[in-house]
PDB file of N, CA and C in Angstrom:
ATOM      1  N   UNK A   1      18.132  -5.993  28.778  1.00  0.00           N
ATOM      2  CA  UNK A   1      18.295  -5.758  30.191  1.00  0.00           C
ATOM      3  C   UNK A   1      17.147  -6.329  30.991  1.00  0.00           C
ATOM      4  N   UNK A   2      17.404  -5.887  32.149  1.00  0.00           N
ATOM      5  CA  UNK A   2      16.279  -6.562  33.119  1.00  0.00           C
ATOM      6  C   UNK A   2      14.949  -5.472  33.118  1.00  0.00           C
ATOM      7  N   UNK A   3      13.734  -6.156  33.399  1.00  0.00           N
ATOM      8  CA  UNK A   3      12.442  -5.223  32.883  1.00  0.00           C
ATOM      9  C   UNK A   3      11.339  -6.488  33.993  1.00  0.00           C
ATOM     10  N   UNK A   4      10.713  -5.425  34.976  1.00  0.00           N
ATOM     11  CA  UNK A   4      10.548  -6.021  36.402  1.00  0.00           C
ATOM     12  C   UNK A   4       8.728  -6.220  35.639  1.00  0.00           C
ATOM     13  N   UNK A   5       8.687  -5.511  34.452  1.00  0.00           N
ATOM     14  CA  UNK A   5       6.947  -5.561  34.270  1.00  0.00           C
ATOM     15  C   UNK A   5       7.190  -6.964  33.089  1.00  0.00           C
ATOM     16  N   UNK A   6       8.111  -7.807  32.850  1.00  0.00           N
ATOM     17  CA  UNK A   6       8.371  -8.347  31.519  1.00  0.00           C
ATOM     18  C   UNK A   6       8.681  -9.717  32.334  1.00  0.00           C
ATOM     19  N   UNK A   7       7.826 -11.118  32.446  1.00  0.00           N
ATOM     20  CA  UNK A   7       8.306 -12.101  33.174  1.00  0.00           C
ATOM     21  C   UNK A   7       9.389 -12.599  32.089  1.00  0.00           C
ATOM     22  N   UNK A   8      10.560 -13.670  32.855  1.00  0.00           N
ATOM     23  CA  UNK A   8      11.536 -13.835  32.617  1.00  0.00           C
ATOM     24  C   UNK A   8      11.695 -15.600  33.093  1.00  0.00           C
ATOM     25  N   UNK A   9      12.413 -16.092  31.827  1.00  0.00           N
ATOM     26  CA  UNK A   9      12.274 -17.372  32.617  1.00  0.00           C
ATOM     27  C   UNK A   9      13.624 -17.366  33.663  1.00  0.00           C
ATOM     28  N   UNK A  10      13.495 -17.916  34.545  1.00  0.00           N
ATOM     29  CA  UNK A  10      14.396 -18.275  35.619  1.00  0.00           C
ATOM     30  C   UNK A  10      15.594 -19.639  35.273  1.00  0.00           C
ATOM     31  N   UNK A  11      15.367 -20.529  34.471  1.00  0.00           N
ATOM     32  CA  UNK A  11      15.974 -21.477  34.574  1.00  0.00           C
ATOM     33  C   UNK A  11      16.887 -22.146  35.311  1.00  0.00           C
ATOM     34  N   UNK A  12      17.760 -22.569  35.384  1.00  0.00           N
ATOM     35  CA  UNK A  12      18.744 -23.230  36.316  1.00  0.00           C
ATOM     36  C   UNK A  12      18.636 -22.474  37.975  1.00  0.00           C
ATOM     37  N   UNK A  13      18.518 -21.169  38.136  1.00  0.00           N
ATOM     38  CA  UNK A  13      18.451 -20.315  38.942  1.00  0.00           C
ATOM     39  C   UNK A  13      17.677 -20.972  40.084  1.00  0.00           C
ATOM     40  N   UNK A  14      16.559 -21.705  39.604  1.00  0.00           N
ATOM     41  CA  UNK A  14      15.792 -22.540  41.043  1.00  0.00           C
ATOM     42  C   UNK A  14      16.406 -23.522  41.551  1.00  0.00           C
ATOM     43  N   UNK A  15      17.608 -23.756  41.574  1.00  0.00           N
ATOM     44  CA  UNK A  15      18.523 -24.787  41.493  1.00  0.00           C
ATOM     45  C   UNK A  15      19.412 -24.260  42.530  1.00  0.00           C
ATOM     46  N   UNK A  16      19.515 -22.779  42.818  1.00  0.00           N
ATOM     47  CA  UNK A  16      20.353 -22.938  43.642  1.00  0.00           C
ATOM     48  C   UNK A  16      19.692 -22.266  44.824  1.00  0.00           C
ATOM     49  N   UNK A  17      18.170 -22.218  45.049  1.00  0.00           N
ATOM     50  CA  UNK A  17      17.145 -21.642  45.601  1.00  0.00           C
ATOM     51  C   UNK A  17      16.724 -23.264  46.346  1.00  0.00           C
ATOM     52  N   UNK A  18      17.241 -24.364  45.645  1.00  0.00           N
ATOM     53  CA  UNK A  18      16.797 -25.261  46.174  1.00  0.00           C
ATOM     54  C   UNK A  18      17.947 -25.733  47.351  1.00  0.00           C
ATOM     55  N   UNK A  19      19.152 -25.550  46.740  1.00  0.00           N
ATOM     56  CA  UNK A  19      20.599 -25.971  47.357  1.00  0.00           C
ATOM     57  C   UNK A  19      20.770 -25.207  48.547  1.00  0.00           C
ATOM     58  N   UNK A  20      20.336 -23.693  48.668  1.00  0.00           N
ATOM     59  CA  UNK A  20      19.703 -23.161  49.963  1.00  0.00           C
ATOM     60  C   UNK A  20      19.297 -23.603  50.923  1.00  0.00           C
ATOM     61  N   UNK A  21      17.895 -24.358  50.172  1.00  0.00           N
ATOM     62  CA  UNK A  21      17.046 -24.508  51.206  1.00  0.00           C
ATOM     63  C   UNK A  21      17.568 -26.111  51.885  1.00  0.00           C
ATOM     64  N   UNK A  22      18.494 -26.757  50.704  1.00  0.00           N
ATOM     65  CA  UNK A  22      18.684 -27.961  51.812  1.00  0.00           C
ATOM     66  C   UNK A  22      20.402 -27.269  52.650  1.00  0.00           C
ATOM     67  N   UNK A  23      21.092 -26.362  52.726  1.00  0.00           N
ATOM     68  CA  UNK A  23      21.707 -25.707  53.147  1.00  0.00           C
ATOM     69  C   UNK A  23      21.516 -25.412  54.648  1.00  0.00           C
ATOM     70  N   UNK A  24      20.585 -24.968  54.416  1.00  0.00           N
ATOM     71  CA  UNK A  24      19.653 -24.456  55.853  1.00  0.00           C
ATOM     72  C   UNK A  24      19.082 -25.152  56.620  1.00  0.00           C
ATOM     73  N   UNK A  25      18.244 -26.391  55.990  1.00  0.00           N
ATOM     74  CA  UNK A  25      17.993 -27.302  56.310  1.00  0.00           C
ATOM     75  C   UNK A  25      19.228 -28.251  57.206  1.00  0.00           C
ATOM     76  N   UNK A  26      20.362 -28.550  56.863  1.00  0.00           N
ATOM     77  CA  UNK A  26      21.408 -29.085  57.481  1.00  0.00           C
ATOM     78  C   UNK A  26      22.497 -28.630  58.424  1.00  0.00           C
ATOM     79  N   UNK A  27      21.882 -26.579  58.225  1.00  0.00           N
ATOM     80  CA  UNK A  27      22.699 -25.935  59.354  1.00  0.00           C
ATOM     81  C   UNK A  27      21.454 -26.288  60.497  1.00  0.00           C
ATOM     82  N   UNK A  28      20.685 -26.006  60.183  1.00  0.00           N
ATOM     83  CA  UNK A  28      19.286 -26.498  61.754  1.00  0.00           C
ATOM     84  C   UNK A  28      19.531 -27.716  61.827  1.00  0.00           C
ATOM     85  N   UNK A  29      20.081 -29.020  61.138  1.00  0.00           N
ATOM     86  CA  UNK A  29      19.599 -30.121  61.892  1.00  0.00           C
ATOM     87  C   UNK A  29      18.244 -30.531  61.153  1.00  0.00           C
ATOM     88  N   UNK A  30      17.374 -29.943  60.250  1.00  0.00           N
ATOM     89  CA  UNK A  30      16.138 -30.668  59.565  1.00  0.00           C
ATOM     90  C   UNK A  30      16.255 -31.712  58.661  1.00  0.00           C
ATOM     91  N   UNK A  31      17.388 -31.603  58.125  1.00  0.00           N
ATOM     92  CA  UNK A  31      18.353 -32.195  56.884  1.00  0.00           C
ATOM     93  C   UNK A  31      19.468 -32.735  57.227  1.00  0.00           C
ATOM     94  N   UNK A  32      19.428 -33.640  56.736  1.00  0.00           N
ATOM     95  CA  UNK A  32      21.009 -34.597  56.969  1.00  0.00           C
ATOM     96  C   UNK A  32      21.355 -34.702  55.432  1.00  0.00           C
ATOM     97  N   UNK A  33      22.277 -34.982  54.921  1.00  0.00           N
ATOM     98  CA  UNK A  33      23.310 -35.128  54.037  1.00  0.00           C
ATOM     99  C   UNK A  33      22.343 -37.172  53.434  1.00  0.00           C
ATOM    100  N   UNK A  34      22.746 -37.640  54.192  1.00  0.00           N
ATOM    101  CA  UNK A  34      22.185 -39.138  54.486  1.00  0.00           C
ATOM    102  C   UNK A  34      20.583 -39.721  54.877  1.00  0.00           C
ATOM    103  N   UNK A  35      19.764 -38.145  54.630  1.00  0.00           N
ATOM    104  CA  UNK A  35      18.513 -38.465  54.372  1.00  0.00           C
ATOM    105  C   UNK A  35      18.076 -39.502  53.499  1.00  0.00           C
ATOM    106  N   UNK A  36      17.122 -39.888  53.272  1.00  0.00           N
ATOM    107  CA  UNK A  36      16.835 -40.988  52.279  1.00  0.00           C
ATOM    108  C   UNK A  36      15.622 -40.007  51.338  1.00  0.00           C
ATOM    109  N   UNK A  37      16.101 -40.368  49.738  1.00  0.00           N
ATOM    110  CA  UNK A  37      14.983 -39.336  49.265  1.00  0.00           C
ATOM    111  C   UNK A  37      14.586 -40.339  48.496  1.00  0.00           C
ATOM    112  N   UNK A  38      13.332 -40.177  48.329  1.00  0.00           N
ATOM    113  CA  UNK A  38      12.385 -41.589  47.491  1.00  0.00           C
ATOM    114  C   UNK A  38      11.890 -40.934  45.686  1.00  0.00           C
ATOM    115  N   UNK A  39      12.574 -41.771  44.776  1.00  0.00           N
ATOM    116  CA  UNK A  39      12.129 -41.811  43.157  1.00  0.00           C
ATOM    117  C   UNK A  39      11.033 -42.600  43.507  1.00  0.00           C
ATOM    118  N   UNK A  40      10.172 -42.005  42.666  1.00  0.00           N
ATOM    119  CA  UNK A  40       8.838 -43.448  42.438  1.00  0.00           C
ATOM    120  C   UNK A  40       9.052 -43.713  40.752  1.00  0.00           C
ATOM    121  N   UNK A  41       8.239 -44.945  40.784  1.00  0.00           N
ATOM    122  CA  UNK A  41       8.149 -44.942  39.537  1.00  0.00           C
ATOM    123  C   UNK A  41       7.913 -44.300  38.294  1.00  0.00           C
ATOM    124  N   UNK A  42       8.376 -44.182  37.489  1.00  0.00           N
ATOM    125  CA  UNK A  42       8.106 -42.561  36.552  1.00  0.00           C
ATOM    126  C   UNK A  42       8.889 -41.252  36.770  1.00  0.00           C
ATOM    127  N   UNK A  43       9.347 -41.130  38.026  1.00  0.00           N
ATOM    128  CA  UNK A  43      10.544 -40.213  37.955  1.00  0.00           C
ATOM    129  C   UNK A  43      11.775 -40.661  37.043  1.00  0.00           C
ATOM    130  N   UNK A  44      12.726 -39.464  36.851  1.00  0.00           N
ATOM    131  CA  UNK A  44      13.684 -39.719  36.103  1.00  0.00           C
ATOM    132  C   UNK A  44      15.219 -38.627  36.529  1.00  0.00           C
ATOM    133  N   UNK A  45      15.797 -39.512  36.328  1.00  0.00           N
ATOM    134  CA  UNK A  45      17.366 -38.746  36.932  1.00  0.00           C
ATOM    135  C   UNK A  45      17.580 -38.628  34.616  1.00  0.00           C
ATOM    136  N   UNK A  46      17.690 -37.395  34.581  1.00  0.00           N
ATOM    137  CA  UNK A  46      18.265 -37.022  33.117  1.00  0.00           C
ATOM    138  C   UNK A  46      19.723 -37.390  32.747  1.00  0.00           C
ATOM    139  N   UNK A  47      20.051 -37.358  33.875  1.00  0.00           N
ATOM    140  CA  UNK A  47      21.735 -37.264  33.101  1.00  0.00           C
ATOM    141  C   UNK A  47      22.202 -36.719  32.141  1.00  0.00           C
ATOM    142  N   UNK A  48      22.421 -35.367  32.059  1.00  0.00           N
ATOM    143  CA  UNK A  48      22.652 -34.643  31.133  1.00  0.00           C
ATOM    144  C   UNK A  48      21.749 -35.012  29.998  1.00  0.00           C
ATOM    145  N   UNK A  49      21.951 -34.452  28.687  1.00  0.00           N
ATOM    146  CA  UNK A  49      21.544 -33.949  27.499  1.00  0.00           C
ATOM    147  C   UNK A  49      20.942 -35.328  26.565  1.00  0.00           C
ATOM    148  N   UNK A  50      22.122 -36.396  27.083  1.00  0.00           N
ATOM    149  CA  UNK A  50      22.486 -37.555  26.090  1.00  0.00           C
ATOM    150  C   UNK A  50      21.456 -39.046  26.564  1.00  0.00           C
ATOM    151  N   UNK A  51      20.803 -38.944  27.860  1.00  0.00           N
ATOM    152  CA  UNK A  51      20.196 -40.178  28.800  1.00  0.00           C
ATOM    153  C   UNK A  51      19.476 -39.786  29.148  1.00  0.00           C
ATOM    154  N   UNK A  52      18.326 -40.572  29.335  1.00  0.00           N
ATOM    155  CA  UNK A  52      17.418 -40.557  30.685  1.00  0.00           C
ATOM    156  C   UNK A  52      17.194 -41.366  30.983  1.00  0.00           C
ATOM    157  N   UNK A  53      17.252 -41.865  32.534  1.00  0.00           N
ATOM    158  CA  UNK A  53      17.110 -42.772  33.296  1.00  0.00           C
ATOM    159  C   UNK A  53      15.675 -42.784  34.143  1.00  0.00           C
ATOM    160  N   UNK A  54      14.891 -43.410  33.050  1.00  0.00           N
ATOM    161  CA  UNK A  54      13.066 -43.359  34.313  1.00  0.00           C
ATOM    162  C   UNK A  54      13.228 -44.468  34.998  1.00  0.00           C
ATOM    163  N   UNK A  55      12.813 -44.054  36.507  1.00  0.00           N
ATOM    164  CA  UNK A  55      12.601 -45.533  37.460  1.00  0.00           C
ATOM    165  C   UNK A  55      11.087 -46.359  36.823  1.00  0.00           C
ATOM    166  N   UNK A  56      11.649 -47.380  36.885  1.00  0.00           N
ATOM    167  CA  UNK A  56      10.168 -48.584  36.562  1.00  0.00           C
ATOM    168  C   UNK A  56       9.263 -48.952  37.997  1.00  0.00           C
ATOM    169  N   UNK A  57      10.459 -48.533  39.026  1.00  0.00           N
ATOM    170  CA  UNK A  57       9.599 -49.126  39.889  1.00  0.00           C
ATOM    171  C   UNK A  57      10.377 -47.848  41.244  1.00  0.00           C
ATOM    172  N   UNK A  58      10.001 -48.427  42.732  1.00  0.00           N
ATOM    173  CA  UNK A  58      10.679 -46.894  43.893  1.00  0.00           C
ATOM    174  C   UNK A  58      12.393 -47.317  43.962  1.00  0.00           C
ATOM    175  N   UNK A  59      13.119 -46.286  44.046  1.00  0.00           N
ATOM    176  CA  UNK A  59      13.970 -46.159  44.240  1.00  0.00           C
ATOM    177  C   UNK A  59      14.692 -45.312  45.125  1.00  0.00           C
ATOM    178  N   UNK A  60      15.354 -45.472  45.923  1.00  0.00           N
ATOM    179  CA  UNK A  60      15.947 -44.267  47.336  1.00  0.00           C
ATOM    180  C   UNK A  60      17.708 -44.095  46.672  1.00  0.00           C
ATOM    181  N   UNK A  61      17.774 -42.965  47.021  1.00  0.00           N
ATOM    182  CA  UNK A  61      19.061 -42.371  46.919  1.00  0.00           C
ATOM    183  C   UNK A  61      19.204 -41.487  48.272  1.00  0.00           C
ATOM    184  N   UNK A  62      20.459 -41.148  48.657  1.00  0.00           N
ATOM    185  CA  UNK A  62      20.668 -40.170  49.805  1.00  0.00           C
ATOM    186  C   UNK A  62      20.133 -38.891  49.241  1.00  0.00           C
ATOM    187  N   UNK A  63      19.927 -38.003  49.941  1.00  0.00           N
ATOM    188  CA  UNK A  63      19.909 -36.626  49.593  1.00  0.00           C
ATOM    189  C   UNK A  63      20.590 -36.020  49.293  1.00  0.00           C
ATOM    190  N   UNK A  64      22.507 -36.334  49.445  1.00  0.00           N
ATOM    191  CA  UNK A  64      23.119 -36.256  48.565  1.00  0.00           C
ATOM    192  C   UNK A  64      23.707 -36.141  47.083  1.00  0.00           C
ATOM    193  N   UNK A  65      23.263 -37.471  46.819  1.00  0.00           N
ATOM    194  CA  UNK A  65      23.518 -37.983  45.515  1.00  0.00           C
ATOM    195  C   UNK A  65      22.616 -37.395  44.150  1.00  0.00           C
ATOM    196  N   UNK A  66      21.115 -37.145  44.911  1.00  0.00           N
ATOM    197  CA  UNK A  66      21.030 -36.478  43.481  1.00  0.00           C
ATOM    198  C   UNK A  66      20.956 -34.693  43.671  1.00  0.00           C
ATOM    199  N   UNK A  67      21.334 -33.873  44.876  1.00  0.00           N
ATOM    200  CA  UNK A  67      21.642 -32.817  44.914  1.00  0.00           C
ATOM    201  C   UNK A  67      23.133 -32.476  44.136  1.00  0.00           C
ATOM    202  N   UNK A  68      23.739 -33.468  44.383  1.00  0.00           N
ATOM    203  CA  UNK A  68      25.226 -33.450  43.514  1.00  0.00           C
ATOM    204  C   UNK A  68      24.761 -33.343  41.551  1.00  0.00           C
ATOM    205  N   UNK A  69      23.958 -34.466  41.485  1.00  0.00           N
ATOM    206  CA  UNK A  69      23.617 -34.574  39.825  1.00  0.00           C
ATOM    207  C   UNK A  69      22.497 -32.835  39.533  1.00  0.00           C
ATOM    208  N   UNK A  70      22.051 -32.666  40.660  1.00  0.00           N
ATOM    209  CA  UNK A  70      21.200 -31.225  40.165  1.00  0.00           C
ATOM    210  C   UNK A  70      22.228 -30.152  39.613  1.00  0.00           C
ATOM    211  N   UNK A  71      23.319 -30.175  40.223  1.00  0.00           N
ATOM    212  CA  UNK A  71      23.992 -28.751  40.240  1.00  0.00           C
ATOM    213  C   UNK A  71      25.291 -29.488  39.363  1.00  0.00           C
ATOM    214  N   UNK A  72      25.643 -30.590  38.874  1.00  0.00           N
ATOM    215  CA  UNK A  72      27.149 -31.022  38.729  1.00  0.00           C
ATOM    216  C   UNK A  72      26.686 -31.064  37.166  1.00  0.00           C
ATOM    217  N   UNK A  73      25.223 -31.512  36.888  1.00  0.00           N
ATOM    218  CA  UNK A  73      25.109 -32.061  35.613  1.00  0.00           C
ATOM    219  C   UNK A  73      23.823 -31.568  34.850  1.00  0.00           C
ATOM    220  N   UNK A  74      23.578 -30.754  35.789  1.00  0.00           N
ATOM    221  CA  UNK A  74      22.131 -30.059  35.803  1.00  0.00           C
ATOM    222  C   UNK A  74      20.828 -30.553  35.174  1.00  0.00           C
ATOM    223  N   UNK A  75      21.007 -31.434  36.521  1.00  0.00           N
ATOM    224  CA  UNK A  75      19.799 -32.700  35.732  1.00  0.00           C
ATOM    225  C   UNK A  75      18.446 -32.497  36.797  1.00  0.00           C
ATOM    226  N   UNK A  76      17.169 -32.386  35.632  1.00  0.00           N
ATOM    227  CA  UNK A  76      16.415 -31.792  35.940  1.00  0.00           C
ATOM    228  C   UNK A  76      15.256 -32.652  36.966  1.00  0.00           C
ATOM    229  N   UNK A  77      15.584 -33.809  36.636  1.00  0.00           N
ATOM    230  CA  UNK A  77      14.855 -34.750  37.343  1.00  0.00           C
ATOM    231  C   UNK A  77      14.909 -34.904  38.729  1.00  0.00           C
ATOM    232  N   UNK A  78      16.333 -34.932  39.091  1.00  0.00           N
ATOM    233  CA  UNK A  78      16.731 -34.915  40.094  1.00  0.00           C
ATOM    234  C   UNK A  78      16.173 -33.478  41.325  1.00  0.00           C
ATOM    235  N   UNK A  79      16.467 -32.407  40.201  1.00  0.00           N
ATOM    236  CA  UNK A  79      15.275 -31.266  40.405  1.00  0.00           C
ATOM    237  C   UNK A  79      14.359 -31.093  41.066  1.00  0.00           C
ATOM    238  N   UNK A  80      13.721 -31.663  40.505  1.00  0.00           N
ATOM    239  CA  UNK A  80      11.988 -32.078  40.817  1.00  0.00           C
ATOM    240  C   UNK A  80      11.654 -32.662  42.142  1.00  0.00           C
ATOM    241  N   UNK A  81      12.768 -33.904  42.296  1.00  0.00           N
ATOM    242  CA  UNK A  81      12.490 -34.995  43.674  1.00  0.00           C
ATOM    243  C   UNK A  81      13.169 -33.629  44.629  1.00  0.00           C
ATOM    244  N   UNK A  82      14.238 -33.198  44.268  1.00  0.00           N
ATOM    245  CA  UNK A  82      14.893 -32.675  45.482  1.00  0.00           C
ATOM    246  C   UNK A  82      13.667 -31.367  45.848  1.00  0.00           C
ATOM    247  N   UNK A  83      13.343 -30.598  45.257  1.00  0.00           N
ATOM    248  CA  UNK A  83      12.066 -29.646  45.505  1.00  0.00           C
ATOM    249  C   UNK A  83      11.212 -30.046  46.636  1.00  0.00           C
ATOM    250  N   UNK A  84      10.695 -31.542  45.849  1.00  0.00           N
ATOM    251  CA  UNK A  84       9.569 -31.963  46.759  1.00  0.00           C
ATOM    252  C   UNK A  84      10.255 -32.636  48.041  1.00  0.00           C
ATOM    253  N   UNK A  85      11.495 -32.704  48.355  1.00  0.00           N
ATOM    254  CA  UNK A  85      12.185 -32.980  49.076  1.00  0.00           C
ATOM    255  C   UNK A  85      12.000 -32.220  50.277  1.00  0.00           C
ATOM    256  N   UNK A  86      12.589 -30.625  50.338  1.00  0.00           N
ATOM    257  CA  UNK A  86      12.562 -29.375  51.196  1.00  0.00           C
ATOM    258  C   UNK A  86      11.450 -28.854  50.854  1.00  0.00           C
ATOM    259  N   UNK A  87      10.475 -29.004  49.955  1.00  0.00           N
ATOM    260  CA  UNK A  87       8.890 -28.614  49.702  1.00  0.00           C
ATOM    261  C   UNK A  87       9.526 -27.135  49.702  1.00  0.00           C
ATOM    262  N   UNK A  88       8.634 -26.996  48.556  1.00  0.00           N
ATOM    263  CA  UNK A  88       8.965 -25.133  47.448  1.00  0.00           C
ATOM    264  C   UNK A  88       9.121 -24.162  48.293  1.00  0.00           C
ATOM    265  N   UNK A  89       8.051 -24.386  49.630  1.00  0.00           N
ATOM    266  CA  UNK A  89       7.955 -22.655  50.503  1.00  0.00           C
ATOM    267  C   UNK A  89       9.383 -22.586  51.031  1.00  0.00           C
ATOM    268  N   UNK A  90      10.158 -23.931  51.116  1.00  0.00           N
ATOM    269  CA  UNK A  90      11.361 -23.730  51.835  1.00  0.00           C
ATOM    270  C   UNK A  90      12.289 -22.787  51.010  1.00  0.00           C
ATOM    271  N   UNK A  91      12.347 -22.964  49.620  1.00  0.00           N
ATOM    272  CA  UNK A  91      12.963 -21.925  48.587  1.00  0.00           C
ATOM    273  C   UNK A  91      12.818 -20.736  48.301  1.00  0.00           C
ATOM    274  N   UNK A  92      11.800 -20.206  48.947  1.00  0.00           N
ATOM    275  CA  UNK A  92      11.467 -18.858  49.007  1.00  0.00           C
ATOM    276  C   UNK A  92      11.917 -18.271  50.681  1.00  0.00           C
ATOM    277  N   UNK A  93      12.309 -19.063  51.641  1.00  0.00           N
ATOM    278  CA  UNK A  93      12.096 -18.524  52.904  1.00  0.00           C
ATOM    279  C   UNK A  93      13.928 -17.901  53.333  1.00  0.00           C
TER     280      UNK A  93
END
């Protein structure tokens, strides 16, 4: 069961703490759908279990496209950029 003195990993769960915050972000108007979100080099879109795709060099995707791969395929990379995307405090607010 749940035990509030016993940390717990969260996994996937920040995932939809993130989908929130760009949620909110696009009911205000801070966020567009068609934002431009920037891979640098060394990031990586996972693609599921079986791939990983590291950029060699910058790469832009909408803010779309890899919010779709966070939650469709639960790819962790994509994760990461989208976080630093709406920046963490936005996931808690």
């Amino acid at each position: 069961g749940y035990n509030k003195a016993v940390p717990g990993s969260i996994g996937s769960l920040f995932k939809t703490w993130i989908v929130g915050a760009i949620a909110s972000g696009i009911q205000t108007r801070d966020i567009s759908p068609n934002n431009t979100v920037t891979f640098v080099r060394g990031d990586c879109i996972t693609a599921g279990a079986r791939s990983t795709g590291r950029f060699t060099s910058k790469f832009e995707l909408t803010a779309h496209q890899p919010s779709n791969l966070m939650i469709n395929i639960s790819d962790n990379g994509a994760t990461g950029v989208m976080k630093d995307f709406v920046g963490r405090g936005a996931t808690t607010e």
